[in-house]
N, C-alpha and C. Protein backbone atom coordinates (compact mmCIF):
# COMPACT_ATOMS: atom_id res chain seq x y z
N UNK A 1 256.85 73.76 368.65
CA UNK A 1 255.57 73.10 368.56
C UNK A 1 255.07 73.19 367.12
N UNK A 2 254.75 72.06 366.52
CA UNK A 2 254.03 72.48 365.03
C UNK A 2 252.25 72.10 365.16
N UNK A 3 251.75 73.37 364.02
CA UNK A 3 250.64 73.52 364.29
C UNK A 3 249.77 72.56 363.50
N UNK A 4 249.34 71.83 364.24
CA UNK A 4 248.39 71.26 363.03
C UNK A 4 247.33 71.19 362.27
N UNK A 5 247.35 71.44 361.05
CA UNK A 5 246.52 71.96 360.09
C UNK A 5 245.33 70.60 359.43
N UNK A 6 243.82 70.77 359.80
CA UNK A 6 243.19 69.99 359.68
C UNK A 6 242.68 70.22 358.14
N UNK A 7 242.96 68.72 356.95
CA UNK A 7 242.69 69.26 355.91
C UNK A 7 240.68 69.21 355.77
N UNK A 8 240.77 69.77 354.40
CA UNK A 8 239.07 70.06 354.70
C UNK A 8 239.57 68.92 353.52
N UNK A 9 238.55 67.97 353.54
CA UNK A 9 238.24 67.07 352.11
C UNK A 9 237.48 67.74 351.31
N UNK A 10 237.68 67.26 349.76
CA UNK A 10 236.65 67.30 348.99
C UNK A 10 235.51 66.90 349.14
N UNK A 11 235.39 65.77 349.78
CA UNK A 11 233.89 65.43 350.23
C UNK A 11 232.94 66.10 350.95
N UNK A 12 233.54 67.25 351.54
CA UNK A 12 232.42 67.61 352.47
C UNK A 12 232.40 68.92 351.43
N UNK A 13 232.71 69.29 350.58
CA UNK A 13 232.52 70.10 349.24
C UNK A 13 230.64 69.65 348.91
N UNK A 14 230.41 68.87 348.86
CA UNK A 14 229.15 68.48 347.95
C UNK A 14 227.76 68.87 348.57
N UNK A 15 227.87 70.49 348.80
CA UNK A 15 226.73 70.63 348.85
C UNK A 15 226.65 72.23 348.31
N UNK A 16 225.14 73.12 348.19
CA UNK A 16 225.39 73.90 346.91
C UNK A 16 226.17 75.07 347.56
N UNK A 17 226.43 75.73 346.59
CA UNK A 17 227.46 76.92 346.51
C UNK A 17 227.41 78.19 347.06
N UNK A 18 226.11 77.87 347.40
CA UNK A 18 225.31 79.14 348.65
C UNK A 18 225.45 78.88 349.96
N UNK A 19 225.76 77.63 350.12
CA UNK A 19 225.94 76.98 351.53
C UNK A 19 227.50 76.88 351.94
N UNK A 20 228.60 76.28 350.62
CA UNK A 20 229.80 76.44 350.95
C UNK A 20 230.33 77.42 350.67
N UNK A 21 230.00 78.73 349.66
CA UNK A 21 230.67 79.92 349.88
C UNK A 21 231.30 81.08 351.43
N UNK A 22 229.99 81.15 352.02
CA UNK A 22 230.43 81.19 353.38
C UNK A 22 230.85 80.47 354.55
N UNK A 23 230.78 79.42 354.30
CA UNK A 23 231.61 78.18 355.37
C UNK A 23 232.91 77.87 354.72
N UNK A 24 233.45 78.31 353.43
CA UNK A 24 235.22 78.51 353.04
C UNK A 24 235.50 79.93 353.79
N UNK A 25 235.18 81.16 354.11
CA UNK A 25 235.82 81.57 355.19
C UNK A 25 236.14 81.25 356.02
N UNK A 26 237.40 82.12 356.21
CA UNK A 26 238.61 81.60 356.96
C UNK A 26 239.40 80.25 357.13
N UNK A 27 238.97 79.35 355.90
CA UNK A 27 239.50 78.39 355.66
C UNK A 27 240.84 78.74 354.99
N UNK A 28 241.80 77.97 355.20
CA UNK A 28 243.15 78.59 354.34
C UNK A 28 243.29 77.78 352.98
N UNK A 29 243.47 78.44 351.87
CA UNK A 29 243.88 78.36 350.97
C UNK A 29 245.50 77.74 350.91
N UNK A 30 245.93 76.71 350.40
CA UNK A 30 247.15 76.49 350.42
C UNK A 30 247.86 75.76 348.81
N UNK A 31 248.97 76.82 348.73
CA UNK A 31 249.54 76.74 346.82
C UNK A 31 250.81 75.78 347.50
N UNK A 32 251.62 74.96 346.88
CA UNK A 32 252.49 74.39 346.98
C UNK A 32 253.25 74.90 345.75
N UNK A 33 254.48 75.80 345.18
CA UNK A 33 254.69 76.25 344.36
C UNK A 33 255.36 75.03 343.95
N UNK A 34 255.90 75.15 342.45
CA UNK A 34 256.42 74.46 341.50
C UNK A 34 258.31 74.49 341.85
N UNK A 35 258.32 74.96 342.69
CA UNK A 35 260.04 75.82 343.76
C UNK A 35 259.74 74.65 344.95
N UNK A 36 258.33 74.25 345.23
CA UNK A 36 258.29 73.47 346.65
C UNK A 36 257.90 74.71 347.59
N UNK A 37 258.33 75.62 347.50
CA UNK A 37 257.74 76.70 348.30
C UNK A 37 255.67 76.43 348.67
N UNK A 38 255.73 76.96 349.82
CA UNK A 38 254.35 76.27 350.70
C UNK A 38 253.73 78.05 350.81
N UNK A 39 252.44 78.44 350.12
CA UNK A 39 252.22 79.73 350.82
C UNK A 39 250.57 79.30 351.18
N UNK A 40 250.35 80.29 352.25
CA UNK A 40 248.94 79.90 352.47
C UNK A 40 248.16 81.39 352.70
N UNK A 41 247.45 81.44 352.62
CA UNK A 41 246.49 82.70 352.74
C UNK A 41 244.83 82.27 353.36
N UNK A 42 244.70 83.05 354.60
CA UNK A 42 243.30 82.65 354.68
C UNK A 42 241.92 83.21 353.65
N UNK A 43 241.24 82.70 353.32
CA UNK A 43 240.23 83.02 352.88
C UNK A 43 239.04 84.07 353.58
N UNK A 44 239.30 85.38 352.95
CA UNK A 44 238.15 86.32 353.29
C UNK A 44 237.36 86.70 352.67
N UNK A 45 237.32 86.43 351.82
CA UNK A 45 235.84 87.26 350.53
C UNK A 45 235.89 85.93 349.05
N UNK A 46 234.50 85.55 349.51
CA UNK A 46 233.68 84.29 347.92
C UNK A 46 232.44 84.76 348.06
N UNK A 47 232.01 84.46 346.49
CA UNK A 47 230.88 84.35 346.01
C UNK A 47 230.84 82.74 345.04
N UNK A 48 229.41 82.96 345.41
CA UNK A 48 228.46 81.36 344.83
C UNK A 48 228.03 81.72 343.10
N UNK A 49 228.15 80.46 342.47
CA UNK A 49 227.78 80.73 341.25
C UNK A 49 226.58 79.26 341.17
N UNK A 50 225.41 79.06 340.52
CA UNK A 50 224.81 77.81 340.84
C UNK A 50 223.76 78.01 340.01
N UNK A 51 223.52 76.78 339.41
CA UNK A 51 222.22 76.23 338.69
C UNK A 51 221.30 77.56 338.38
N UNK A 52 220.78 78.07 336.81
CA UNK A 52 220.36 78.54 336.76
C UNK A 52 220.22 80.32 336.83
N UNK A 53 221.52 80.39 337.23
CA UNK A 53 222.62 81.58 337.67
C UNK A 53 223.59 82.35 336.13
N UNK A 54 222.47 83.84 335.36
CA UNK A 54 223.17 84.25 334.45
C UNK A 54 223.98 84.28 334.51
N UNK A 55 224.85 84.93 335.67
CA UNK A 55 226.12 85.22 335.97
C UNK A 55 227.61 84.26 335.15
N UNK A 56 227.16 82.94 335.36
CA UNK A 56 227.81 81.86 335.90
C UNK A 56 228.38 80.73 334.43
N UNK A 57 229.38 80.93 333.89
CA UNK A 57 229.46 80.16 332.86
C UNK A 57 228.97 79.14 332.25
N UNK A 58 228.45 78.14 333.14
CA UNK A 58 227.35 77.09 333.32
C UNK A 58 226.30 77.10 333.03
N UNK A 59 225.56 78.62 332.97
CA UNK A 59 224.26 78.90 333.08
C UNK A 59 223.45 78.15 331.30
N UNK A 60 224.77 77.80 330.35
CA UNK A 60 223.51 77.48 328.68
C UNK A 60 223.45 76.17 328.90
N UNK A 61 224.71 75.18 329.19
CA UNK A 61 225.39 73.86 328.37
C UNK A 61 226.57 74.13 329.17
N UNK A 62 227.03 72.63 329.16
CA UNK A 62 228.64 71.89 329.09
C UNK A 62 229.10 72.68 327.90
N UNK A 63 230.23 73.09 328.11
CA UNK A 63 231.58 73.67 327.08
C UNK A 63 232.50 72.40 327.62
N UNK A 64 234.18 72.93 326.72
CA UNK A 64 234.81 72.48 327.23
C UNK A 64 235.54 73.37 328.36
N UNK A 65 235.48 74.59 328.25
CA UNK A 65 235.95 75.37 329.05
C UNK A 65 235.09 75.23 330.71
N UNK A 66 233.46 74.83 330.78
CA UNK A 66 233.70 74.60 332.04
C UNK A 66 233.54 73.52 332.69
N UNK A 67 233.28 72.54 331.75
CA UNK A 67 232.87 71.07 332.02
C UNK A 67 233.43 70.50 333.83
N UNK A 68 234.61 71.60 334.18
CA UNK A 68 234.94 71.19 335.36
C UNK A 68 233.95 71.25 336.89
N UNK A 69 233.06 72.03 336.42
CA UNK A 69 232.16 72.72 337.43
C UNK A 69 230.72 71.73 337.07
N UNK A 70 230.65 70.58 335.83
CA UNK A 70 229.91 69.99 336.11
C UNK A 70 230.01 68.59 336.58
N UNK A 71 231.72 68.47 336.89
CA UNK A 71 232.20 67.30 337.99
C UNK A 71 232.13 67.17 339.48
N UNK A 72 233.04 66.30 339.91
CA UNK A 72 233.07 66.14 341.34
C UNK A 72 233.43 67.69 342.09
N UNK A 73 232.54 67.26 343.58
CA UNK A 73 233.36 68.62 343.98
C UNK A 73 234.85 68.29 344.68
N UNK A 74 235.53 69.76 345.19
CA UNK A 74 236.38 69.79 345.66
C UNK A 74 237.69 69.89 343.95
N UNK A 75 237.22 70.09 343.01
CA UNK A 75 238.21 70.29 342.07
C UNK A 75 238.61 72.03 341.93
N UNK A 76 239.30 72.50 341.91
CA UNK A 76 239.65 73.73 341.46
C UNK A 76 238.87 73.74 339.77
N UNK A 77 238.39 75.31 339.52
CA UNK A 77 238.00 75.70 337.83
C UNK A 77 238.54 76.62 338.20
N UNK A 78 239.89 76.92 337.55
CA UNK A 78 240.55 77.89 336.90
C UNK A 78 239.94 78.62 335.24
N UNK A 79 239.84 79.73 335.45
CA UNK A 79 239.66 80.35 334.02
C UNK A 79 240.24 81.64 333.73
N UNK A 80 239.90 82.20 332.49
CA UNK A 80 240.88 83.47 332.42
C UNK A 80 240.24 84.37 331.60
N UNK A 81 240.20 86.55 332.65
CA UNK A 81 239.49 87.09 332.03
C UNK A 81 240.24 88.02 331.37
N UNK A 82 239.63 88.82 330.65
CA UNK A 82 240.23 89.89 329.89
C UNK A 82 241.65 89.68 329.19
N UNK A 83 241.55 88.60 328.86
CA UNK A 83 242.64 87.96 328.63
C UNK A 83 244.52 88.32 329.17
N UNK A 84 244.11 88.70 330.37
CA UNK A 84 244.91 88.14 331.33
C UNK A 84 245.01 87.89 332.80
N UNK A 85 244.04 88.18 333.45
CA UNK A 85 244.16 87.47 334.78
C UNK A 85 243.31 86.14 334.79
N UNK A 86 243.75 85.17 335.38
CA UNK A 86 242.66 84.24 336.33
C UNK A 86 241.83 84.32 337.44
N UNK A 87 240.82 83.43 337.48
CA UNK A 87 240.23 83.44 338.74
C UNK A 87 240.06 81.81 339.22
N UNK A 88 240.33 81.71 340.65
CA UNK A 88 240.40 80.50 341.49
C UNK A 88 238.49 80.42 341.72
N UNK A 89 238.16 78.99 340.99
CA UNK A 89 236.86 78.15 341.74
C UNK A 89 237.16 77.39 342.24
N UNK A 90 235.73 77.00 343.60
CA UNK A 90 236.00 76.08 344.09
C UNK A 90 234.94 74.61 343.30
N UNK A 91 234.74 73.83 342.84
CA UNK A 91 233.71 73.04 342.74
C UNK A 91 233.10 72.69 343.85
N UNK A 92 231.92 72.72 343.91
CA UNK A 92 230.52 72.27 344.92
C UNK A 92 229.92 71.67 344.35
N UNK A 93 228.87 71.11 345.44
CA UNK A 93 227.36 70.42 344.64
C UNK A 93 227.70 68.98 344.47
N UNK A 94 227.07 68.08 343.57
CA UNK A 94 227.10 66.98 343.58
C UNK A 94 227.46 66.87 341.81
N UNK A 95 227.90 65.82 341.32
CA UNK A 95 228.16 65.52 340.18
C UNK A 95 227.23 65.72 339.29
N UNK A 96 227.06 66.47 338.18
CA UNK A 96 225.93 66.63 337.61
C UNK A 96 225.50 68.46 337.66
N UNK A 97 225.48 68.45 338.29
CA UNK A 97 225.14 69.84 338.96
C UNK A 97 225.97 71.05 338.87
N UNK A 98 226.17 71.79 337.72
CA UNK A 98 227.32 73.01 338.06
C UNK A 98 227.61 73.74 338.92
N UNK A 99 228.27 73.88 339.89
CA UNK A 99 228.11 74.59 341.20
C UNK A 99 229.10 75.08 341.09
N UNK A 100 229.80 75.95 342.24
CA UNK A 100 231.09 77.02 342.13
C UNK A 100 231.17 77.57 343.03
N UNK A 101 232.62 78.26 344.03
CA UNK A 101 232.60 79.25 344.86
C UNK A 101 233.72 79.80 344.06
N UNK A 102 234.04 81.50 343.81
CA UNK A 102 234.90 82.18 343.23
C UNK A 102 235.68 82.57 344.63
N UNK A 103 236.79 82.40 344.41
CA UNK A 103 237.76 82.78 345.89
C UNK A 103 238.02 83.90 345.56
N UNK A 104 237.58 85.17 345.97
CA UNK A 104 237.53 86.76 345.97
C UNK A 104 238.61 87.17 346.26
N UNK A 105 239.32 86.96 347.60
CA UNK A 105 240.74 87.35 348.17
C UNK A 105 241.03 86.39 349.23
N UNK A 106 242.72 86.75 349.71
CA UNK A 106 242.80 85.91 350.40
C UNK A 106 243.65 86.68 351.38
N UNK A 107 243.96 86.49 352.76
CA UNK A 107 244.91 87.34 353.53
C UNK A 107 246.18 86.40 353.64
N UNK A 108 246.97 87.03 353.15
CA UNK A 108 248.36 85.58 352.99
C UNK A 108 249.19 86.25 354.31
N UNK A 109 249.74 84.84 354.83
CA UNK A 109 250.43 85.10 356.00
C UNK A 109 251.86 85.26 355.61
N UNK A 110 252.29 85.15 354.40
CA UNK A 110 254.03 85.69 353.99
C UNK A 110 253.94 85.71 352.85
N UNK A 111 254.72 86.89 352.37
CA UNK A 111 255.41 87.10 351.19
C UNK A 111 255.58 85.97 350.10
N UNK A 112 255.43 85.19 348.88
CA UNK A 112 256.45 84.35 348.22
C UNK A 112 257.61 85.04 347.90
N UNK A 113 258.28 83.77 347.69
CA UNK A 113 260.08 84.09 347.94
C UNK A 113 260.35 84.77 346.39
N UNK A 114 260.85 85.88 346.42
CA UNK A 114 261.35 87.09 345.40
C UNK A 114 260.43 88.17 345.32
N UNK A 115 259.30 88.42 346.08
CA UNK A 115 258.66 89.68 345.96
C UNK A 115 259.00 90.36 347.06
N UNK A 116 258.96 91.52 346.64
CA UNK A 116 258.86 93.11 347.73
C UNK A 116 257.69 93.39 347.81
N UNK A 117 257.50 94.24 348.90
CA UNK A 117 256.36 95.26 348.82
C UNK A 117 256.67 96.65 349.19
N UNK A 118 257.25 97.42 348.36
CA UNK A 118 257.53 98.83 348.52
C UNK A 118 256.94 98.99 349.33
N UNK A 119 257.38 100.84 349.58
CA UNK A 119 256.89 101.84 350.83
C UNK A 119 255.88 101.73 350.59
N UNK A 120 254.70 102.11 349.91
CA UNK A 120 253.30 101.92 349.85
C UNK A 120 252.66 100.60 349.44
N UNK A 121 253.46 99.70 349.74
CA UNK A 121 252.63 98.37 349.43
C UNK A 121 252.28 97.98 350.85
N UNK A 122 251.53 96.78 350.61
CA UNK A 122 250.58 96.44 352.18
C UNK A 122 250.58 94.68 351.74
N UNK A 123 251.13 93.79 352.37
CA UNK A 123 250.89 92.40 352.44
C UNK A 123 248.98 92.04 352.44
N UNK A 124 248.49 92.96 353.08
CA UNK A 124 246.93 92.65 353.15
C UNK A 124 246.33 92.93 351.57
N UNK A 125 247.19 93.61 350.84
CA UNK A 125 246.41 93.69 349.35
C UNK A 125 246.68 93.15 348.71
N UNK A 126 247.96 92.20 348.53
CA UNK A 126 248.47 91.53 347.32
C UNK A 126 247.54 90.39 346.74
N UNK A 127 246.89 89.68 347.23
CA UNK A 127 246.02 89.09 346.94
C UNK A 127 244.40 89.29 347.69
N UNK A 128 244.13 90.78 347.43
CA UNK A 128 242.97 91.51 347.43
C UNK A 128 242.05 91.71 345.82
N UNK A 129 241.37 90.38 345.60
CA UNK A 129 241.11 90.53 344.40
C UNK A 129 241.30 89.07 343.70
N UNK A 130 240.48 88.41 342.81
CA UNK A 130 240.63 87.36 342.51
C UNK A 130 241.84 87.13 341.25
N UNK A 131 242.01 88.08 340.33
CA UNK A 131 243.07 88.25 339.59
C UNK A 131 244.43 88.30 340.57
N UNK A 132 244.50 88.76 341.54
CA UNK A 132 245.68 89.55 342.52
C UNK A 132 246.01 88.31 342.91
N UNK A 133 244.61 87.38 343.57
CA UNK A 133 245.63 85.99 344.15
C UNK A 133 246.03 84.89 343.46
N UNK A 134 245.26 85.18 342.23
CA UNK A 134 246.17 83.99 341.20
C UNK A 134 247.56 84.22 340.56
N UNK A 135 247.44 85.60 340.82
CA UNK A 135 249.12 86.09 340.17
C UNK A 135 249.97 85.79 341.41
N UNK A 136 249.84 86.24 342.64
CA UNK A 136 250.90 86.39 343.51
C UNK A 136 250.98 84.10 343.78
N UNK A 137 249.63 83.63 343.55
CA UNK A 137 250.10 81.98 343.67
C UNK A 137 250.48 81.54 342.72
N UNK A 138 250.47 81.92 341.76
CA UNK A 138 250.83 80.83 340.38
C UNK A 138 249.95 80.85 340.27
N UNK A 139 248.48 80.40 339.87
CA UNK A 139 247.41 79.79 339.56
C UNK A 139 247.01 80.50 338.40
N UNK A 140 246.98 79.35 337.20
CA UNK A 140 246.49 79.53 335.76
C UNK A 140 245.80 78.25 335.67
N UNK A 141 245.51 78.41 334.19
CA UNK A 141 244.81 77.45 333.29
C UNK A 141 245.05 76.10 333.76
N UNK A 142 246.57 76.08 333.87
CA UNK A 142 247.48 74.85 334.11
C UNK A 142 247.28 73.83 334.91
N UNK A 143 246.26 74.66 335.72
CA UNK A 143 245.64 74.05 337.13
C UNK A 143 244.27 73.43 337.47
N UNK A 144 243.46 74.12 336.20
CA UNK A 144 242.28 73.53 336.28
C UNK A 144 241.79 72.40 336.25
N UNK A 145 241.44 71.74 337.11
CA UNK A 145 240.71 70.21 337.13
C UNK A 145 241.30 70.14 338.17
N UNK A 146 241.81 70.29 339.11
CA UNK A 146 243.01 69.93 339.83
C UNK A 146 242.51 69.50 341.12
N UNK A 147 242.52 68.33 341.38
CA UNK A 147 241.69 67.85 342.82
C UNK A 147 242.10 68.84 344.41
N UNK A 148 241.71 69.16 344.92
CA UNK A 148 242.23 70.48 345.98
C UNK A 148 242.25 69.53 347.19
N UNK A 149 243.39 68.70 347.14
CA UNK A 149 244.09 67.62 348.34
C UNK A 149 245.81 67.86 348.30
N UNK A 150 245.93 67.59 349.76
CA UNK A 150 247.50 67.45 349.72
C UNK A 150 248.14 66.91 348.87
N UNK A 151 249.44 67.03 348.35
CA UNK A 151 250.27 66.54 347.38
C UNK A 151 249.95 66.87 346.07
N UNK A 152 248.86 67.45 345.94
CA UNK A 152 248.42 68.10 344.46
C UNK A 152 249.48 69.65 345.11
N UNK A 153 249.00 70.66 344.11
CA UNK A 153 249.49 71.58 344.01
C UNK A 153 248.33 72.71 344.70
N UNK A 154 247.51 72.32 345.30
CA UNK A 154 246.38 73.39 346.34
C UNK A 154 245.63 72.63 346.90
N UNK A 155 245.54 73.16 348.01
CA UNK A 155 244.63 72.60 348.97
C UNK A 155 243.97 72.66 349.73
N UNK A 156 242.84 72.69 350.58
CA UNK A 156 242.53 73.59 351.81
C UNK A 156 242.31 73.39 352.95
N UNK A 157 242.62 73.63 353.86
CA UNK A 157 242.93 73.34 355.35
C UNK A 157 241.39 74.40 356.11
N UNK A 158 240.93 73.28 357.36
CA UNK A 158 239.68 73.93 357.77
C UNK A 158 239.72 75.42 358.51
N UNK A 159 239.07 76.12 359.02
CA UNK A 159 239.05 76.93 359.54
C UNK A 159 239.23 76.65 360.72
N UNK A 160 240.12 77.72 361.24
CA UNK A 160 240.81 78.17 362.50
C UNK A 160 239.65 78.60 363.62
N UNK A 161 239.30 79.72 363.01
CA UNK A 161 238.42 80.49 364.41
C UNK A 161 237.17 81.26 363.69
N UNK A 162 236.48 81.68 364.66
CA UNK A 162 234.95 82.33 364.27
C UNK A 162 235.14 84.17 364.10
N UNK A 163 234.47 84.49 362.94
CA UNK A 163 234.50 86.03 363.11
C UNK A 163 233.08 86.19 362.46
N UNK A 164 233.39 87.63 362.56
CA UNK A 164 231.79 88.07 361.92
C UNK A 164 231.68 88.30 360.49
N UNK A 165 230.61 87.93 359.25
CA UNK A 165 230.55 87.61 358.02
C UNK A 165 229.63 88.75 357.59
N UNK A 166 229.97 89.40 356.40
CA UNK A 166 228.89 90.26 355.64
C UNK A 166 228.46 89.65 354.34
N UNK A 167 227.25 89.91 354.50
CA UNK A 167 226.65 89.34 353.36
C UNK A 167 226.01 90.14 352.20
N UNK A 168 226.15 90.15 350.72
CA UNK A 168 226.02 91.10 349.84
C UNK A 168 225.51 90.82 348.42
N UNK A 169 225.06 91.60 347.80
CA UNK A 169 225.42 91.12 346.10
C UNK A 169 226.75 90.64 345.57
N UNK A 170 227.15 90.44 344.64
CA UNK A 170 228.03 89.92 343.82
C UNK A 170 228.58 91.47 343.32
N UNK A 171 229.81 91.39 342.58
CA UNK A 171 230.41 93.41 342.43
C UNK A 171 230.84 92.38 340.76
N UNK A 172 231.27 93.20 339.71
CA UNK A 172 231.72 92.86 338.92
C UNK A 172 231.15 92.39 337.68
N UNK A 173 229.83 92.25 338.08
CA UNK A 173 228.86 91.56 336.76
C UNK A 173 227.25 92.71 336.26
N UNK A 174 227.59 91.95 334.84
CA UNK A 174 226.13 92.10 334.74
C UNK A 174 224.94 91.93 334.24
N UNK A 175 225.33 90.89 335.07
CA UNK A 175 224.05 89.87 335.39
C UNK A 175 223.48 89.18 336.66
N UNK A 176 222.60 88.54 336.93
CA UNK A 176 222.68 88.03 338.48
C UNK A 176 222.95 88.94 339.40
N UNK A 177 223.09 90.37 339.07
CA UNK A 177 223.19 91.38 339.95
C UNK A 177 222.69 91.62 341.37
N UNK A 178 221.16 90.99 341.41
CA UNK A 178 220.54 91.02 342.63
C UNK A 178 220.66 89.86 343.63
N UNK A 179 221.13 88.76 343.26
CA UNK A 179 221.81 87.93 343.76
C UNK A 179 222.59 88.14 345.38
N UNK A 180 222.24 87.82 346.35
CA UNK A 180 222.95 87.99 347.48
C UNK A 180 224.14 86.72 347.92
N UNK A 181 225.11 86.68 346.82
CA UNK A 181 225.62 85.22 347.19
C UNK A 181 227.10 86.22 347.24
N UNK A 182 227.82 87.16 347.72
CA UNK A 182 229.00 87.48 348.26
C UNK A 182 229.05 87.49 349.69
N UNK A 183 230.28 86.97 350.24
CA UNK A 183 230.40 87.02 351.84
C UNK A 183 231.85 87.32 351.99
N UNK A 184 231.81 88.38 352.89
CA UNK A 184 233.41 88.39 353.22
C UNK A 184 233.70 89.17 354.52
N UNK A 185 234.52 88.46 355.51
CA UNK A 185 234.88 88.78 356.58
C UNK A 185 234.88 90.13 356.89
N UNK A 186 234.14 90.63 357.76
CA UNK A 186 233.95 91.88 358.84
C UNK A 186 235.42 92.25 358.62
N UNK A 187 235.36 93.50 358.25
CA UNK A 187 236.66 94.50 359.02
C UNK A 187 237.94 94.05 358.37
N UNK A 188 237.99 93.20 357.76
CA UNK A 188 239.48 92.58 357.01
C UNK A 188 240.19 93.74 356.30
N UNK A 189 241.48 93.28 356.11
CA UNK A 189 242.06 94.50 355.18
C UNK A 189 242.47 94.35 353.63
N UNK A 190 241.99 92.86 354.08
CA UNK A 190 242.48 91.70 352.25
C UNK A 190 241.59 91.83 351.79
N UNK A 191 240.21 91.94 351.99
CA UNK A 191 238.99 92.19 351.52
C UNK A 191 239.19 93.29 350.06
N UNK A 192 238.64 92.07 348.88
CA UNK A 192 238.81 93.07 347.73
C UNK A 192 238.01 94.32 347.03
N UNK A 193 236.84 94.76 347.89
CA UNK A 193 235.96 95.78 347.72
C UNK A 193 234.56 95.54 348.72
N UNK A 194 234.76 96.88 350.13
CA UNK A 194 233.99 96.85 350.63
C UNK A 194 232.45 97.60 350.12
């Protein structure tokens, strides 16, 4: 029997980033590697970045670095910190409007093809962490702008089933600190900091 996977459009992306950060849980994330290899991971832990938001690269002016987050939604903004990990956005909002969901972690349902996970490794952590899931997918620079539909190289498929959501500050910044725009699935084990 094959399962069928309902894609989420970009279109239903366009609204703000406080609203689609927690309605991309448990949506699956899906990389199509550059091998053709297919991996998917559900989505358990985002935060919102939006209008007016220190936090949020967007917050002075258009750069060129994020000009992507003041396009259509449903595009991936890839960027890169400490000069070397990435982090996966989602674009939201409406054109005009910088909006953003940061994909926190993801629970991947298999391995990609050539990794191990030693005696103390755990499939639930490898992409525990927004640096963690751009390394174990591919996802760099290379990717940014990148419309998040089938036949591109990511995409996202709707959510499966209902669980229970926690809701929090943002971890990692500092700024926007008081901000309650993190959400991430009850009890998970992919979850990148409870």
């Amino acid at each position: 029997m094959t399962l069928f996977h309902q894609i989420l459009e970009p279109s239903t992306l366009t609204r703000p980033s406080t609203e689609v950060a927690p309605a991309l849980l448990g949506c699956t994330l899906v990389r199509q590697l550059p091998s053709g290899q297919i991996l998917r991971g559900a989505i358990v832990e985002t935060e919102a970045y939006a209008p007016g938001d220190p936090a949020f690269h967007a917050y002075r002016r258009v750069t060129p670095r994020n000009q992507v987050v003041f396009g259509m939604a449903g595009r991936a903004y890839v960027y890169q910190i400490y000069g070397m990990y990435h982090c996966l956005n989602v674009v939201t909002d409406c054109e005009g409007i910088p909006s953003a969901v940061l994909i926190r972690a993801l629970q991947l349902e298999c391995l990609p093809s050539g990794w191990e996970i030693g005696s103390k490794g755990n499939l639930h952590r490898l992409a525990a962490g927004p640096g963690k899931l751009c390394r174990v997918l591919q996802i760099d620079r290379g990717l940014n702008g990148t419309i998040l539909q089938p036949g591109q190289p990511l995409w996202l498929e709707q959510r499966q089933q209902e669980f229970a959501i926690v809701q929090t500050t943002r971890i990692g910044l500092s700024q926007g600190v008081d901000l309650p725009w993190r959400w991430y699935v009850q009890g998970c084990p992919a979850v990148s900091k409870v």
